[in-house]
Protein backbone atom coordinates (compact mmCIF):
# COMPACT_ATOMS: atom_id res chain seq x y z
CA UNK A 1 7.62 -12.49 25.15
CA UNK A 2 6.73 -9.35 26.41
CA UNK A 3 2.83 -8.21 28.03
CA UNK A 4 0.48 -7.19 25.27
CA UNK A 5 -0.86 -3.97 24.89
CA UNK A 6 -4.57 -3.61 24.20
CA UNK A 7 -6.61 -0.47 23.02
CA UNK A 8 -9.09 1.03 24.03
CA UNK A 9 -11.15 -0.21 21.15
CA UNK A 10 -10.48 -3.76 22.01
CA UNK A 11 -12.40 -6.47 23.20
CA UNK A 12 -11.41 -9.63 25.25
CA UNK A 13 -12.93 -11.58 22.29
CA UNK A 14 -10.08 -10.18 19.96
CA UNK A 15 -7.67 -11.86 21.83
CA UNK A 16 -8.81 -15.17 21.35
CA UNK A 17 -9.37 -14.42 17.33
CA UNK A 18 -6.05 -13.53 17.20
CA UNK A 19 -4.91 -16.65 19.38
CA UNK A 20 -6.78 -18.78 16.96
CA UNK A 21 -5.24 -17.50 13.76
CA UNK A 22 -1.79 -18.03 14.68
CA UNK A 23 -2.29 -21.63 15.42
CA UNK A 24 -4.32 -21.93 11.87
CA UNK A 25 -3.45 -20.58 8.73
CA UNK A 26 -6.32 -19.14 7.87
CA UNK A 27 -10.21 -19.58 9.04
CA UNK A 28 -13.83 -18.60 8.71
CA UNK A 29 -16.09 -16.64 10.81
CA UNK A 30 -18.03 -19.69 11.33
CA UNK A 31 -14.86 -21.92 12.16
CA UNK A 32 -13.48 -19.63 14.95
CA UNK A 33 -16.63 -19.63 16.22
CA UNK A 34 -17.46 -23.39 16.93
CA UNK A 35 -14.05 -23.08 18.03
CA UNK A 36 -15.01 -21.31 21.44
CA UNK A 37 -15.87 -23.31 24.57
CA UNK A 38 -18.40 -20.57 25.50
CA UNK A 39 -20.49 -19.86 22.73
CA UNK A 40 -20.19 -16.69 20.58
CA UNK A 41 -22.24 -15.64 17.47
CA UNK A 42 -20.81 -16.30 14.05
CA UNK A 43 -22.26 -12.25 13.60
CA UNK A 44 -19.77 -11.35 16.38
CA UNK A 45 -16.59 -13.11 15.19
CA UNK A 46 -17.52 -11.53 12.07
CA UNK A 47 -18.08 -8.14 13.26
CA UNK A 48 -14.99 -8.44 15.38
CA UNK A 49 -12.94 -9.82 12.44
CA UNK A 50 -13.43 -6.33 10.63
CA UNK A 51 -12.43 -4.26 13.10
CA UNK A 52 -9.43 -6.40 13.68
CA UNK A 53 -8.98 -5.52 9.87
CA UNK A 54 -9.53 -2.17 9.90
CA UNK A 55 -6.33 -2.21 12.58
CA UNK A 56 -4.26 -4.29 9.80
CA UNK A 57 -4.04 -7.49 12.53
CA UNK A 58 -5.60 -9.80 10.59
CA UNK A 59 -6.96 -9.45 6.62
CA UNK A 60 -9.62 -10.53 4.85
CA UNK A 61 -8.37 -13.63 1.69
CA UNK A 62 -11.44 -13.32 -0.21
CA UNK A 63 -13.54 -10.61 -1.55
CA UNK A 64 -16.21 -11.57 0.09
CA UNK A 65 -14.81 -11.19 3.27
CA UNK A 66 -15.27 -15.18 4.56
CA UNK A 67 -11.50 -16.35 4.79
CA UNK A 68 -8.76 -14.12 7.15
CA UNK A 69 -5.37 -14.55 8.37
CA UNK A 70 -3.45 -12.97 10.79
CA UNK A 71 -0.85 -10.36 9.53
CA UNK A 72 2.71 -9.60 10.72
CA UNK A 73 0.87 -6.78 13.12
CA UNK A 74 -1.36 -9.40 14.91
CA UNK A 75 1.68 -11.77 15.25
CA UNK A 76 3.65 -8.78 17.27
CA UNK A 77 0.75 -7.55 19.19
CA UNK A 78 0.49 -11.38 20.84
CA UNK A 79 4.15 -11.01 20.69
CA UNK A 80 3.82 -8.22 22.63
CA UNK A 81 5.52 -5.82 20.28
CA UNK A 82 3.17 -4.12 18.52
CA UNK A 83 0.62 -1.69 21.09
CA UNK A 84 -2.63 -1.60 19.84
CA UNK A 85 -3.15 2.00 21.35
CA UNK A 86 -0.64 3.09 18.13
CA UNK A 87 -2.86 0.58 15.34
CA UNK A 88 -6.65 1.61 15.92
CA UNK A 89 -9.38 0.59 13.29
CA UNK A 90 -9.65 2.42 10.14
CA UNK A 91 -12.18 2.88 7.34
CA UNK A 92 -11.27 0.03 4.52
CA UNK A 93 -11.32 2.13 1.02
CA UNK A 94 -13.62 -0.69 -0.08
CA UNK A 95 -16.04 0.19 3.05
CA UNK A 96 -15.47 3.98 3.45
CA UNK A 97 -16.60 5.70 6.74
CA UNK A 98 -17.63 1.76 7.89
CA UNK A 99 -15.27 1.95 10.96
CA UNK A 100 -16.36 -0.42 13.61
CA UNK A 101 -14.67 -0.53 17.45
C-alpha cells in the first residue's frame, strides 16, 4: 500500500468518510456521522459527501442524495493509487455550477 495523495481541496474529514465506506457497503449521512468518536454535524458529512462526489470517490445510490458508496476511485486513493491532486470536484449535471471544496 502506497502513501495517499490528498488535494488541495481536501479535508482530514474526507479521509475518514472514505475509511468508513470501504468497511460498509453503503451508508447515510446520518450513519457516518454517529459513527465518529468526536462529533461532526450530519450537515458536514453531507456537505463533504458531495464534494467527495463531485471528485467521482464516492456516489450518491438514491436520487435524493441519502445513500453513497465508495467508487473504484475512492478505493485507489486509500490504496494509494489514485492522487487526488489529478480528481478535483466537479459540477454534477444534475447540480450545475454547485461545486463545493
Amino acid at each position: 500500500m502506497s502513501a495517499r495523495r490528498v488535494g488541495y481541496w481536501m479535508e482530514v474529514l474526507d479521509d475518514r468518510i472514505l475509511e468508513y465506506l470501504a468497511t460498509d457497503a453503503a451508508a447515510t449521512p446520518e450513519t457516518i456521522a454517529r459513527s465518529r468518536r468526536r462529533p461532526v454535524s450530519t450537515r458536514k458529512i453531507r456537505e463533504r459527501l458531495r464534494v467527495l462526489s463531485q471528485a467521482g470517490y464516492v456516489k450518491p445510490l438514491s436520487d435524493d442524495y441519502e445513500v453513497y458508496e465508495l467508487t473504484i476511485w475512492g478505493r485507489l486513493y486509500l490504496e494509494g493509487e489514485a492522487r487526488a491532486d489529478q480528481l478535483v470536484p466537479e459540477p454534477d449535471e444534475r447540480r450545475p455550477g454547485h461545486v463545493l471544496g
